[in-house]
Protein backbone atom coordinates (compact mmCIF):
# COMPACT_ATOMS: atom_id res chain seq x y z
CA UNK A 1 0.00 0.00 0.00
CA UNK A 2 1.23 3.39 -1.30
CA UNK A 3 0.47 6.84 -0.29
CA UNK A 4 -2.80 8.28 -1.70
CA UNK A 5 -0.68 10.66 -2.58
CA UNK A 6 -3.19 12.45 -6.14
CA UNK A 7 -6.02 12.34 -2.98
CA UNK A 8 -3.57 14.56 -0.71
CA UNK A 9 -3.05 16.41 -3.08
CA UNK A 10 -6.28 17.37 -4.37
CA UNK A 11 -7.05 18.32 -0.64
CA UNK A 12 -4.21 20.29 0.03
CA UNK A 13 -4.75 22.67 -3.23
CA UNK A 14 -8.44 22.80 -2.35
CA UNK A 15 -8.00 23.85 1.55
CA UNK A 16 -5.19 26.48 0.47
CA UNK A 17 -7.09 28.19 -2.13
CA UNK A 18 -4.10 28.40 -3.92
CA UNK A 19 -4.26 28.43 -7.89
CA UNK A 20 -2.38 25.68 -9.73
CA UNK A 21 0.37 28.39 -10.96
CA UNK A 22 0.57 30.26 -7.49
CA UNK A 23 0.88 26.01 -5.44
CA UNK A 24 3.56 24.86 -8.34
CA UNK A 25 5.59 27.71 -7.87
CA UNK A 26 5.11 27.34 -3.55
CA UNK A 27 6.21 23.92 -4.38
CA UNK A 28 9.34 24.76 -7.07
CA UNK A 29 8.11 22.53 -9.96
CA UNK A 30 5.79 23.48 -13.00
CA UNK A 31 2.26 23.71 -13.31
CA UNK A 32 2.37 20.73 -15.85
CA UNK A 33 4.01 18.73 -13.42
CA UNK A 34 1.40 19.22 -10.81
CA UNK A 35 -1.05 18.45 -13.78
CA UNK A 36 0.66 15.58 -14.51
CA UNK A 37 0.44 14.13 -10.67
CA UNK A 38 -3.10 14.94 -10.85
CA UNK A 39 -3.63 12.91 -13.52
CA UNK A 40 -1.66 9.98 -13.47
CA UNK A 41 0.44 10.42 -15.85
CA UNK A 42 3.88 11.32 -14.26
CA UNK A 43 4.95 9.16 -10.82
CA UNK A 44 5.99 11.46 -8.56
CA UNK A 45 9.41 10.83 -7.07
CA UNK A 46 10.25 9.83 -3.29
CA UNK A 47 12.55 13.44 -2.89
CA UNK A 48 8.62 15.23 -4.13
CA UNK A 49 6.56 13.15 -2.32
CA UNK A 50 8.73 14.27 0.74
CA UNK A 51 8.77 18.04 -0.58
CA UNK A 52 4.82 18.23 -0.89
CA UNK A 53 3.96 16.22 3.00
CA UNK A 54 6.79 18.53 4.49
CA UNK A 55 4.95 21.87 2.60
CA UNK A 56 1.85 20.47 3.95
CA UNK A 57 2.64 20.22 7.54
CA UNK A 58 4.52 24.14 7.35
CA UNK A 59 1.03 25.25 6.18
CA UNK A 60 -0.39 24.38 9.11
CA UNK A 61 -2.54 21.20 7.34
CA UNK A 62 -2.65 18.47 9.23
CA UNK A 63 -3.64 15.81 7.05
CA UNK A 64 -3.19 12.92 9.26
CA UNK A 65 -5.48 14.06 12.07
CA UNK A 66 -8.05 15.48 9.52
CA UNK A 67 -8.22 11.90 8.39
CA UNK A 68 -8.29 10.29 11.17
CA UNK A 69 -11.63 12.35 12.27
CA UNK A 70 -12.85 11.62 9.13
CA UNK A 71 -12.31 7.90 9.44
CA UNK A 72 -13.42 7.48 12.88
CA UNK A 73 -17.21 9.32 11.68
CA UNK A 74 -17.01 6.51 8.81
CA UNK A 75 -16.06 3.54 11.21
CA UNK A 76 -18.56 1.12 12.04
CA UNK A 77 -20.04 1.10 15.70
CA UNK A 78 -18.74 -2.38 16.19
CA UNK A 79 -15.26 -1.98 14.91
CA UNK A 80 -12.67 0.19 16.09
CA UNK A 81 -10.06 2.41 14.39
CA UNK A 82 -6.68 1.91 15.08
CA UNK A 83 -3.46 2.78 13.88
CA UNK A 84 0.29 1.17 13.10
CA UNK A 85 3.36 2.73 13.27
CA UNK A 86 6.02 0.94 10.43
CA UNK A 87 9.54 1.94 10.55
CA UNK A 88 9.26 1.81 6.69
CA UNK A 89 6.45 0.15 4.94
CA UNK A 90 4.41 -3.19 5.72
CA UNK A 91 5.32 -5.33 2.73
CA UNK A 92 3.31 -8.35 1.96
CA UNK A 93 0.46 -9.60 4.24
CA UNK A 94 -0.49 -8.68 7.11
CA UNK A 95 1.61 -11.46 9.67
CA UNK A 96 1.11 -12.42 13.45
CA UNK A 97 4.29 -13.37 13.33
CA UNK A 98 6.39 -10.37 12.00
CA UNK A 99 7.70 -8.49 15.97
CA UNK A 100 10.33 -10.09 17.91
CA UNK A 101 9.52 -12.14 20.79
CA UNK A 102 9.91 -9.98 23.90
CA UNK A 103 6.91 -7.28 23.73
CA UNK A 104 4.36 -6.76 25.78
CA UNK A 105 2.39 -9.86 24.90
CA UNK A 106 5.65 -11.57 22.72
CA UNK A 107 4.69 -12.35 19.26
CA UNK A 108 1.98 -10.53 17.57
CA UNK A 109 1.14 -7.52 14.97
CA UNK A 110 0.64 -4.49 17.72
CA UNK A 111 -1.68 -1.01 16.70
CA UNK A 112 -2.56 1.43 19.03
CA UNK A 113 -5.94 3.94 20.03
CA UNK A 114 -3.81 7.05 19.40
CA UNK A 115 -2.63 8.12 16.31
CA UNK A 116 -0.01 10.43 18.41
CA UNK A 117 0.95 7.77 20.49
CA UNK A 118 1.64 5.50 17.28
CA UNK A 119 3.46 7.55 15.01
CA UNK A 120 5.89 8.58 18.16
CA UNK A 121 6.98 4.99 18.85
CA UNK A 122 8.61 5.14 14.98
CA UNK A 123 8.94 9.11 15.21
CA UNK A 124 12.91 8.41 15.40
CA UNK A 125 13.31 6.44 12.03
CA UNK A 126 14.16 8.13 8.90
CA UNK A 127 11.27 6.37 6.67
CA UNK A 128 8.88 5.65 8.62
CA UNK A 129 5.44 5.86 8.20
CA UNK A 130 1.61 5.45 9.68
CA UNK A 131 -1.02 2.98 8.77
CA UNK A 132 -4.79 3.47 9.51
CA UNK A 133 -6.80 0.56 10.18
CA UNK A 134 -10.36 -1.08 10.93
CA UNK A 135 -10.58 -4.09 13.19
CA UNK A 136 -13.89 -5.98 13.49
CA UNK A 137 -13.82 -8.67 16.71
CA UNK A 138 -16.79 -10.23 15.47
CA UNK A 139 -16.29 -14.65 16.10
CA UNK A 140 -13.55 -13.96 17.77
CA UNK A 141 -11.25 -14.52 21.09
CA UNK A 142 -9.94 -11.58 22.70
CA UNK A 143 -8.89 -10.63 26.70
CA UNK A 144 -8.67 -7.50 27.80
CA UNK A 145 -6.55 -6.07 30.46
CA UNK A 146 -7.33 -2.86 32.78
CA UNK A 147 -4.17 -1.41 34.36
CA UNK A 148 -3.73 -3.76 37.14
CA UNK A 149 -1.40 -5.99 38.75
CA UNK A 150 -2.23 -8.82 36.27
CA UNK A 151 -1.19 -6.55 33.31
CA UNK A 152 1.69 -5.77 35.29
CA UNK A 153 2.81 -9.02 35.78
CA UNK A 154 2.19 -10.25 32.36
CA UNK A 155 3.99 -7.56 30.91
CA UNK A 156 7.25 -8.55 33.17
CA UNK A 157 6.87 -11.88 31.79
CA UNK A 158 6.61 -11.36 28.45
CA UNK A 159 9.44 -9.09 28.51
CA UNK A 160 11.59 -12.10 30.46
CA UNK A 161 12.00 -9.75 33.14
CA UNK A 162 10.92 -12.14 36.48
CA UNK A 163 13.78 -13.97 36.28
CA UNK A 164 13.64 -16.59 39.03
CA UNK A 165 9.70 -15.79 39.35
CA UNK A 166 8.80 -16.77 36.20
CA UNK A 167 7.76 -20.09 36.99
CA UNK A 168 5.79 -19.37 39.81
CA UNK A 169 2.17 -21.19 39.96
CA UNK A 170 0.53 -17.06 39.97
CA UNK A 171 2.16 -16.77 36.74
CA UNK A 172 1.25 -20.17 35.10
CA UNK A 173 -2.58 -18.79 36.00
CA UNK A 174 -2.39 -15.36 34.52
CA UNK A 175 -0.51 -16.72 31.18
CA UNK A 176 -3.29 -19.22 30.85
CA UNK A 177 -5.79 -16.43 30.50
CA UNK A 178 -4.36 -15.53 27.18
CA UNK A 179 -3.97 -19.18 25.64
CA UNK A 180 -5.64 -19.65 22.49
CA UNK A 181 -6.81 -16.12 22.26
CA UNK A 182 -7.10 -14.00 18.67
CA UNK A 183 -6.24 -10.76 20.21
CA UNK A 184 -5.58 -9.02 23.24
CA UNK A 185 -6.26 -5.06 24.22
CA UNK A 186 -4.54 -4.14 26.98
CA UNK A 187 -2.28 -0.48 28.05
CA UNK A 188 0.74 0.47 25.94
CA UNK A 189 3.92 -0.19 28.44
CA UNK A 190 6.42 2.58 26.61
CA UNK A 191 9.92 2.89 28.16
CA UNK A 192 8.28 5.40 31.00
CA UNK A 193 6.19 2.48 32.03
CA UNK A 194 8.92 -0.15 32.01
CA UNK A 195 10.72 2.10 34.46
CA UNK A 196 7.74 2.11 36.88
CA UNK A 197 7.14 -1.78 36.30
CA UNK A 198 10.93 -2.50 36.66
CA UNK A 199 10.68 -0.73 40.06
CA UNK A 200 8.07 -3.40 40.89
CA UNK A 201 9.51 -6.13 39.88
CA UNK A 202 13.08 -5.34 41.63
CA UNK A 203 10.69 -5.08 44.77
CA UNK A 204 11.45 -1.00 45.21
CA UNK A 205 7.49 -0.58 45.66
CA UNK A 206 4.49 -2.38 45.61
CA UNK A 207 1.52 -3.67 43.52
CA UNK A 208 -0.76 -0.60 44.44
CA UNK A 209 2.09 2.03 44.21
CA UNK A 210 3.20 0.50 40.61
CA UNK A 211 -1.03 0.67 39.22
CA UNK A 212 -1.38 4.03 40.81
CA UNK A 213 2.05 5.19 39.11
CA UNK A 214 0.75 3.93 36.00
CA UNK A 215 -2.94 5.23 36.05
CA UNK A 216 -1.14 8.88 36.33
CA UNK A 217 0.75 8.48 33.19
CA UNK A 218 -2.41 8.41 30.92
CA UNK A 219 -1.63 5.00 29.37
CA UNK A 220 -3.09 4.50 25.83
CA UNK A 221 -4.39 1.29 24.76
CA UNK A 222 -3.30 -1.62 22.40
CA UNK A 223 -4.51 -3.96 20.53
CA UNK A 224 -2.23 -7.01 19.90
CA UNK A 225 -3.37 -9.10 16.99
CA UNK A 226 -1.45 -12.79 17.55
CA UNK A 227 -3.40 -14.42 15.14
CA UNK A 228 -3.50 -15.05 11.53
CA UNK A 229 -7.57 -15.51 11.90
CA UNK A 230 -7.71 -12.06 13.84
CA UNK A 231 -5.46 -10.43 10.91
CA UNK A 232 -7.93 -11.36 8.47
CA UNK A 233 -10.19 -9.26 10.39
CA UNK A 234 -8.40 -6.19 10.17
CA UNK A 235 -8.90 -3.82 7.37
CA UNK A 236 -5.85 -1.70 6.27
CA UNK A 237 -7.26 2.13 5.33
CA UNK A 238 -4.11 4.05 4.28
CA UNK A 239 -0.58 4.84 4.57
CA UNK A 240 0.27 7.91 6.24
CA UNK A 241 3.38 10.15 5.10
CA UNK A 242 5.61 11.18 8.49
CA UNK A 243 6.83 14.20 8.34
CA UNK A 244 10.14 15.60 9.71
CA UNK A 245 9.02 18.68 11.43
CA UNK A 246 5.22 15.66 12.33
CA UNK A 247 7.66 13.40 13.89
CA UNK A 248 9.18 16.20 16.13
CA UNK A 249 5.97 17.49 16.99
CA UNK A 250 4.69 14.46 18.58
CA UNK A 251 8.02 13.75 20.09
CA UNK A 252 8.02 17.06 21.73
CA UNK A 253 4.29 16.83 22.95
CA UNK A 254 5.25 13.45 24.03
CA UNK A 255 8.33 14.87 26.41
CA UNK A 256 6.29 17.67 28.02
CA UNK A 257 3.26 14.44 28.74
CA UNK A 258 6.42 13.07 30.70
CA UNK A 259 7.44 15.92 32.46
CA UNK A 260 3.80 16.61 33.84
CA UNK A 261 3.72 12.76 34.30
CA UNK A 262 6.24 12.34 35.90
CA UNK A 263 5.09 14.90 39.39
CA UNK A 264 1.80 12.51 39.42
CA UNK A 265 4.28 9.81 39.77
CA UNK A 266 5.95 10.98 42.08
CA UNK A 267 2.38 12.08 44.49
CA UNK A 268 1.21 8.53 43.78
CA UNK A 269 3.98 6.51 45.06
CA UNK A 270 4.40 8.62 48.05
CA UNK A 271 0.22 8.57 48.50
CA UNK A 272 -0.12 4.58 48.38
CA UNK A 273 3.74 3.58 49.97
CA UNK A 274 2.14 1.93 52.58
CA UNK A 275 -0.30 0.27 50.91
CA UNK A 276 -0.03 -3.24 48.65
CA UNK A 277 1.72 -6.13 48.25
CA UNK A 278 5.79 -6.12 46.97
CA UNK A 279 6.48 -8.57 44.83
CA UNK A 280 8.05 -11.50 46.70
CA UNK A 281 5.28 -11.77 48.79
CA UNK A 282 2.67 -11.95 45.36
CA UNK A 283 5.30 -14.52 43.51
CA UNK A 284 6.97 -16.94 46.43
């Protein structure tokens, strides 16, 4: 899947007003070029491409949120809209099968609620890009997990961090509740999270410090598709140029979340110290 690039484009000269002479010449090629893209009849290089999404985003259009508002009114009530951040392109098929094995839930195609949140997991990568999608649950076998201790647990596991826990009889229980499932929607653990969840799990606080810490750090949620009978259930919309200047922008607006974050971390262990269980006591 391309960029619908002659669609952009078509949106972008009607929202600036601009005529065809005045947008080639804001752009630096000729008016029969930009005919020529219109029509289908020249391919537009990578170097233009870039040029036009980058002229976009300095005009102050941003075409990736005015999509996704457009998508989400189109979206069925009983499918969700999601989104994928690529650090290129997908190529091929959609795959279970295609992320290493120690993420959240191991194995498994991952999308998230947010488009922000999305596009600033690949925000550092030269080429990447975002992908809207549709998923549809319908038949299917999914758990869901609230921030909790379970989540918190499963995502140490997953990420091999228990160490000598990991074989515990609480563990063999919670990894049981995701056997055989098509999909599982649960919070997005980013780095910030692992931090709070590593604090856990080297027994610095306990089970009800770790949750609150996490509730005050406005997790997003993910959907973790780790089947190919889920996949065929998802419905790829469109590929989603990234931006230099885009990518900083949500990197930026991501680092001042942290730093507001990171003071209702700070309240909430110091609220519920005295409160919970640590870790050994959970696991032994």
């Amino acid at each position: 899947m391309e960029f619908k690039f002659v669609q952009d484009l078509e949106i972008v000269l009607e929202l600036t007003g601009l005529s065809m002479d005045a947008f080639a010449a804001e752009l630096g090629v000729s008016r029969m070029t930009v005919n020529n893209w219109l029509s289908g009849k020249k391919e537009i290089s990578e170097k233009n491409i870039a040029s036009f999404y980058e002229y976009t985003f300095r005009k102050g259009i941003r075409l990736n949120l005015i999509k996704e508002q457009l998508y989400r009114e189109e979206t069925e009530p009983r499918s969700v809209l999601l989104f994928h951040g690529a650090k290129t392109k997908i190529e091929g098929e959609l795959r279970a099968d295609c992320s290493k094995r120690r993420n959240d839930f191991g194995p498994g195609f991952y999308c998230g609620e947010s488009l922000e949140q999305s596009a600033m997991f690949v925000a550092t990568y030269p080429n990447s890009s975002l992908y809207m999608l549709t998923f549809d649950g319908a038949g299917l076998k999914g758990k869901e997990f609230g921030v909790s201790r379970d989540w918190m647990l499963m995502i140490a596991y997953f990420r091999e961090r228990l160490g000598e826990y990991a074989g515990s009889e609480v563990i063999r229980t919670l990894t049981k509740q995701v056997e055989g499932v098509d999909y599982i929607v649960a919070p997005i653990a980013d780095n910030r999270m692992f931090e709070i969840i590593d604090q856990f799990i080297d027994g610095e606080i306990t089970d009800e410090q770790c949750r609150h810490c996490l509730s005050a750090t406005n997790l997003g949620k993910q959907y973790v598709f780790v089947t190919d009978k889920a996949l065929q259930q998802v419905e790829l919309l469109e590929r989603c140029f990234l931006t230099r200047e885009e990518k900083e922008f949500y990197l930026f607006s991501r680092q001042a979340s942290y730093e507001m974050n990171r003071d209702k971390v700070k309240v909430a262990r110091r609220q519920y110290r005295d409160t919970g269980k640590y870790i050994e006591e959970i696991l032994q």
